[in-house]
Protein backbone atom coordinates (compact mmCIF):
# COMPACT_ATOMS: atom_id res chain seq x y z
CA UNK A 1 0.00 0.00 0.00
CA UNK A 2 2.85 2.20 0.65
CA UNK A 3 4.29 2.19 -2.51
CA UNK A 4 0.62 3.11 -4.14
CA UNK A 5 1.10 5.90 -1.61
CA UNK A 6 4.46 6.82 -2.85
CA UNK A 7 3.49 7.23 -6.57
CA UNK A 8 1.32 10.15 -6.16
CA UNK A 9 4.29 11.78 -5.08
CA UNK A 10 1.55 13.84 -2.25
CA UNK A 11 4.61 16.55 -1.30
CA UNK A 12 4.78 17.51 -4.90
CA UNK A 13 1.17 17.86 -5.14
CA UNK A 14 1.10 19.82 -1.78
CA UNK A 15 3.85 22.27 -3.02
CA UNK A 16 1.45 22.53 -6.18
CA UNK A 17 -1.42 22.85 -4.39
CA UNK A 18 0.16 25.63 -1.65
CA UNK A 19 1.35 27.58 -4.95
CA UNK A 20 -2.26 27.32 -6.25
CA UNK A 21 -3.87 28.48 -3.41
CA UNK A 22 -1.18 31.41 -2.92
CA UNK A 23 -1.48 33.28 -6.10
CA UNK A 24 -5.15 33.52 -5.43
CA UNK A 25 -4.51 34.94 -2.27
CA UNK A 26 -1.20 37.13 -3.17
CA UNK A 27 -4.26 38.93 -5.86
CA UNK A 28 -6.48 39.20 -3.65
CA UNK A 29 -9.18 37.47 -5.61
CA UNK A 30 -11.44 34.12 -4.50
CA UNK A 31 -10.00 31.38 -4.42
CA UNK A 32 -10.66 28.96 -7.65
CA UNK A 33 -11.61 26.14 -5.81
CA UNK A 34 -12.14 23.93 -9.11
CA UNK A 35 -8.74 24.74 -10.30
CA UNK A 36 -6.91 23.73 -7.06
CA UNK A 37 -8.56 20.27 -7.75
CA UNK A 38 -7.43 20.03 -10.97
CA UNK A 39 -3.73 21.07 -10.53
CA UNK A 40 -3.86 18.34 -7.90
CA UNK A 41 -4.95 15.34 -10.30
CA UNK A 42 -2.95 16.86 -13.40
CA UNK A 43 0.12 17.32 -11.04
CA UNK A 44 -0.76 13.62 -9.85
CA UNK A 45 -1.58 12.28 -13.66
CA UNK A 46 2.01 13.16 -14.38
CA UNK A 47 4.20 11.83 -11.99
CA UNK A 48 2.30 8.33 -12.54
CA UNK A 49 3.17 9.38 -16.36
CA UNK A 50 6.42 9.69 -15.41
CA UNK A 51 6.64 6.42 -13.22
CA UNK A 52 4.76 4.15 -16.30
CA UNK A 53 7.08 5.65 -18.67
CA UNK A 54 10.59 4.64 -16.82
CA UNK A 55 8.95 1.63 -15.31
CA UNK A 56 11.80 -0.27 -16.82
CA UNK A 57 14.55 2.38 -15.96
CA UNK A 58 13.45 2.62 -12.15
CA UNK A 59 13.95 -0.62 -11.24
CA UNK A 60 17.64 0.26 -11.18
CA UNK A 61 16.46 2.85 -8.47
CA UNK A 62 13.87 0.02 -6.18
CA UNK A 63 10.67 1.61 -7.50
CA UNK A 64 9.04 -1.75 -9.11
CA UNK A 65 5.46 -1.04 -8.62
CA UNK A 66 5.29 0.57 -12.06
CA UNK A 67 6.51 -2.36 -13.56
CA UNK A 68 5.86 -5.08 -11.38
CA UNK A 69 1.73 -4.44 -11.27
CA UNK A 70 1.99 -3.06 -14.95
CA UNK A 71 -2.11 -3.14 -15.52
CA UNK A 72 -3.07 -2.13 -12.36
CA UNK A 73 -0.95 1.00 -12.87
CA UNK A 74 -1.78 1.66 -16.17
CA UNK A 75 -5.05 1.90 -15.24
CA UNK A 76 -4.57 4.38 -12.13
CA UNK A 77 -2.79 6.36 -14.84
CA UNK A 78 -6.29 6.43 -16.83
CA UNK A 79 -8.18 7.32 -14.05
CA UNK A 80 -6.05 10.18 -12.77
CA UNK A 81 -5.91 11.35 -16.33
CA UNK A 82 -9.50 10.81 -16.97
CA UNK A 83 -10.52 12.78 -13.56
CA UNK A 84 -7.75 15.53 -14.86
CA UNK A 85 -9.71 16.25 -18.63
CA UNK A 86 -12.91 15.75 -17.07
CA UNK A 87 -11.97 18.66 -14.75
CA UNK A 88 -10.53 20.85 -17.25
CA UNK A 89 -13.82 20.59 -19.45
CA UNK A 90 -15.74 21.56 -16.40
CA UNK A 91 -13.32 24.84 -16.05
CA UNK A 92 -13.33 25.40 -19.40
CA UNK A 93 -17.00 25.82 -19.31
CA UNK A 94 -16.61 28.16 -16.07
CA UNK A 95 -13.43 30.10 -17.23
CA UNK A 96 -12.15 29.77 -20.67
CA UNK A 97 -8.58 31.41 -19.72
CA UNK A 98 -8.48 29.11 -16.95
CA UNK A 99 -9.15 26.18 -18.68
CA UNK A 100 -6.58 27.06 -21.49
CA UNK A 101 -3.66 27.28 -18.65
CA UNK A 102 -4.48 24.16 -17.31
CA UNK A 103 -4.72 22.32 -20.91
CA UNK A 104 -1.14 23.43 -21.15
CA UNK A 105 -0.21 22.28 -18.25
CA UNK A 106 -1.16 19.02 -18.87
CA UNK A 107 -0.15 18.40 -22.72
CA UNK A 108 3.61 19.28 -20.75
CA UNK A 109 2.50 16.71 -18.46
CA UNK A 110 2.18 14.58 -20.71
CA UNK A 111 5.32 15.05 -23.15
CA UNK A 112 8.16 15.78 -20.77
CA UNK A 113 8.94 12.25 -20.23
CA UNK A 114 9.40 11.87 -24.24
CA UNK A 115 11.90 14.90 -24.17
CA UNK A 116 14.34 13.25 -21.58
CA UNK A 117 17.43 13.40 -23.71
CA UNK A 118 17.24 16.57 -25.38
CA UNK A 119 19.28 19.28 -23.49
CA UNK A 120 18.13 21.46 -21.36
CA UNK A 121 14.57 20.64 -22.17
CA UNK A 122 12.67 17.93 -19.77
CA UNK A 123 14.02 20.70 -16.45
CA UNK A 124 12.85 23.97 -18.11
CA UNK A 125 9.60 22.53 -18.98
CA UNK A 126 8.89 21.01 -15.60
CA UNK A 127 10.57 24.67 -14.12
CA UNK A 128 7.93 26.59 -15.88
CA UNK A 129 5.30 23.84 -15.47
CA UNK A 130 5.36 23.84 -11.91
CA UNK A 131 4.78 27.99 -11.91
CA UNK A 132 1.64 27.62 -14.10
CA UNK A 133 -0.61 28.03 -11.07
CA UNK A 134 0.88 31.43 -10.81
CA UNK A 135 -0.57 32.56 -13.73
CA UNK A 136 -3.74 31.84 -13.24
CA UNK A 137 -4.69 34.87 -11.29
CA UNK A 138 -3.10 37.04 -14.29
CA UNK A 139 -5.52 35.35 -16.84
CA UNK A 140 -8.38 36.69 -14.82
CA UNK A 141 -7.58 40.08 -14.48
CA UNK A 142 -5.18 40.34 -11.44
CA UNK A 143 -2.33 42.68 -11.44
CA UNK A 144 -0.08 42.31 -9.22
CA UNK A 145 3.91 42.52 -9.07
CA UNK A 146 4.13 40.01 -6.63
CA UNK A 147 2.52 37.70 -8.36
CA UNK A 148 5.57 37.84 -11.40
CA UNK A 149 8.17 37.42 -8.42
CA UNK A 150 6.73 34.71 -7.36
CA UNK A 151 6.12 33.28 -10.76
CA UNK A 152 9.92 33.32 -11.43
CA UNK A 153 11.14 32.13 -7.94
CA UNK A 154 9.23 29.50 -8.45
CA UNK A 155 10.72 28.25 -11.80
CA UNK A 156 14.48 29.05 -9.74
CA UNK A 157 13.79 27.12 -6.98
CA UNK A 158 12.03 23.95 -9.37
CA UNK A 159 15.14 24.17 -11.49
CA UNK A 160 17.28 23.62 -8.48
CA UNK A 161 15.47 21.31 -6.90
CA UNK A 162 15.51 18.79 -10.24
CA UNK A 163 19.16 19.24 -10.50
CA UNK A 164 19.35 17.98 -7.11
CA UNK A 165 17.81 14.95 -8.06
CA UNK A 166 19.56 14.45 -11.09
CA UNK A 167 22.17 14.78 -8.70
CA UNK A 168 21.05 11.92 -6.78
CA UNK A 169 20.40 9.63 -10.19
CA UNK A 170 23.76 10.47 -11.61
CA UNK A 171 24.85 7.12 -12.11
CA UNK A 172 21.74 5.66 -12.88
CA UNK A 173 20.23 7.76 -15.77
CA UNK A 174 23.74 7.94 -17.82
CA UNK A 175 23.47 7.15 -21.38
CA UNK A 176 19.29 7.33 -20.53
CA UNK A 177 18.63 11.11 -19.75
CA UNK A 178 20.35 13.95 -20.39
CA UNK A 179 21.19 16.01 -16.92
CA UNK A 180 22.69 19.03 -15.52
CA UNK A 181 25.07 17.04 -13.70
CA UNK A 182 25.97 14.13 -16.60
CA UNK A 183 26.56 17.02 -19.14
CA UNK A 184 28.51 19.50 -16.76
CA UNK A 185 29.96 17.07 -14.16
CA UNK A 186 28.69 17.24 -10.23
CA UNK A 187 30.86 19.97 -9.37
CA UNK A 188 30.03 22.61 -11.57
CA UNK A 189 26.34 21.20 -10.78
CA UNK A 190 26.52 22.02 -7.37
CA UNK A 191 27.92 25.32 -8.08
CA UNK A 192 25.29 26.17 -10.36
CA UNK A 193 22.49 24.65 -7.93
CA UNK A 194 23.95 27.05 -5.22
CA UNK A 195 23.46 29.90 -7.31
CA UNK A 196 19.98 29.46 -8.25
CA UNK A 197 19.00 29.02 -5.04
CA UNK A 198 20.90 32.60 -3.94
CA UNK A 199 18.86 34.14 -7.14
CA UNK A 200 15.37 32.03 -5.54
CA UNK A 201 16.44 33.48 -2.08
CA UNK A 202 16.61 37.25 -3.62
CA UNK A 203 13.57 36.97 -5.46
CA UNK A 204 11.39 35.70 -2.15
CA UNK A 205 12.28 38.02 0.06
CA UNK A 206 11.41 40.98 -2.55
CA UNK A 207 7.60 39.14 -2.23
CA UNK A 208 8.22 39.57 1.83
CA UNK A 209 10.78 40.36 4.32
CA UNK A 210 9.25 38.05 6.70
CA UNK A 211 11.09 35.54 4.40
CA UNK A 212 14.51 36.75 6.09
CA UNK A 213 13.21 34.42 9.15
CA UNK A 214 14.65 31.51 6.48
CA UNK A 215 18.20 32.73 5.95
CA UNK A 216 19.67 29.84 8.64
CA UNK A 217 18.11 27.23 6.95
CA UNK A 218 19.00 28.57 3.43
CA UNK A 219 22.62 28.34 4.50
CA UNK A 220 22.24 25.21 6.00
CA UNK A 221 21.72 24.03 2.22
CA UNK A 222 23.82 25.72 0.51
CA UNK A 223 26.57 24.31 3.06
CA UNK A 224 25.57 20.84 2.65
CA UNK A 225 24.84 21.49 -1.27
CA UNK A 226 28.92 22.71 -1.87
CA UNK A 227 30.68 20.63 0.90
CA UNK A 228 29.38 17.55 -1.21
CA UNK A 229 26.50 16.09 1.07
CA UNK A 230 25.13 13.36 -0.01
CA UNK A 231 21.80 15.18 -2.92
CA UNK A 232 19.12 13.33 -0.62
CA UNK A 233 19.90 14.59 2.18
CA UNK A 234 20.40 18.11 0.50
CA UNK A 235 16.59 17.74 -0.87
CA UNK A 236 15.19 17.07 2.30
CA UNK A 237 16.50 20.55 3.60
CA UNK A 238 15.10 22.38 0.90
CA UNK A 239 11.82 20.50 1.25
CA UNK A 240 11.79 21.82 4.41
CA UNK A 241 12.38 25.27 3.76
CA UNK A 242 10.25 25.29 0.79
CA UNK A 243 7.54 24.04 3.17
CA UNK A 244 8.63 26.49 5.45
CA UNK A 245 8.47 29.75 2.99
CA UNK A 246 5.40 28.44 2.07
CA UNK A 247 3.63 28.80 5.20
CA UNK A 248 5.11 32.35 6.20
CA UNK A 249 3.88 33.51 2.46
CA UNK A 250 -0.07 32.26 3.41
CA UNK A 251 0.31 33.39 7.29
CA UNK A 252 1.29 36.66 6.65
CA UNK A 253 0.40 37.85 3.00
């Protein structure tokens, strides 16, 4: 059961879900309740994508279920991407402009794993995927500078986060994805992870200087990220302070 747990990936649908909720309340506008659902099947959809499509890759990495219980996966994928269209037709019909963010959000979804070895691609897409929520505020009507800070922190702090775990996969995805890290080598990865993070940093605390209550933890991973710690321990820390700027951005915007 704890593996069926495990492939909804549930922190990466509550970071989606947090950012969701957030740029409705950063405009100042109701919350779209329908399009918090959605982002959490479509955001759920596509890590099973993911999973089905490396099923044979992952095994090098423990995660089986994918291709150990191939039909019963197969046809969670379905579901979660039949709950996900059935969704956006319902938006569509509410908010055309909504609907259209979310249909693009999906069709990346649903092509990123294809794109694994061309350069630079499968992280940008996934970078700007994972900011879509922020936009749609912007698409109906909001205007708000915030709202483009945290739009591009966001894609910073994704990017930095997925070269983390390519990081952690070095080994294993060689000659089967192309990576920061394979392409550049782990040093100059780590560097470049730093940085981005420094740049995300910047950019959050321009949204609120209540963020500056995160600096310890901030250096806590960019200590571990350059003295060479091992990548999953290095994601854990910035899980937590991603969790962490999270809830100080709801409390007290």
């Amino acid at each position: 059961m704890s593996a069926w747990i495990k492939s909804f990936r549930l922190f990466g649908c509550f970071l989606m879900v947090s950012l969701t909720i957030m740029s409705f309340v950063f405009a100042r506008i109701n919350i779209f309740w329908e399009a918090v659902i959605a982002v959490f099947f479509i955001t759920s959809a596509t890590m099973l994508q993911n999973d089905w499509r490396d099923r044979f890759h992952d095994i090098h990495k423990d995660k089986m279920l994918a291709f150990q219980q191939p039909r019963k996966f197969f046809a969670l994928l379905l579901i979660f991407w039949l709950i996900s269209w059935t969704l956006i037709g319902f938006i569509v019909a509410l908010n055309l402009n909504i609907g259209i963010v979310l249909i693009i959000f999906t069709v990346v979804g649903i092509v990123y794993s294809e794109t694994r070895m061309i350069p630079f691609i499968p992280i940008v897409l996934v970078s700007f995927a994972s900011a879509g929520p922020v936009i749609f505020p912007l698409v109906m009507g909001a205007n708000s500078g915030k709202l483009f800070l945290l739009f591009f922190s966001t894609v910073f702090i994704v990017f930095a986060r997925e070269i983390i775990k390519d990081l952690d996969d070095e080994q294993i995805d060689n000659g089967y994805k192309w990576t920061i890290p394979l392409a550049f080598g782990e040093q100059r990865a780590r560097i470049l992870t730093a940085i981005i993070i420094i740049v995300w940093f910047v950019l959050v605390v321009k949204i609120s200087l209540m963020l500056l209550l995160v600096i310890p933890f901030v250096v806590i991973v960019l200590v571990a990220l350059i003295c060479g710690a091992k990548p999953l321990m290095v994601k854990r820390y910035l899980n937590m302070v991603m969790v962490l700027v999270i809830f100080l951005l709801i409390i007290f915007e």
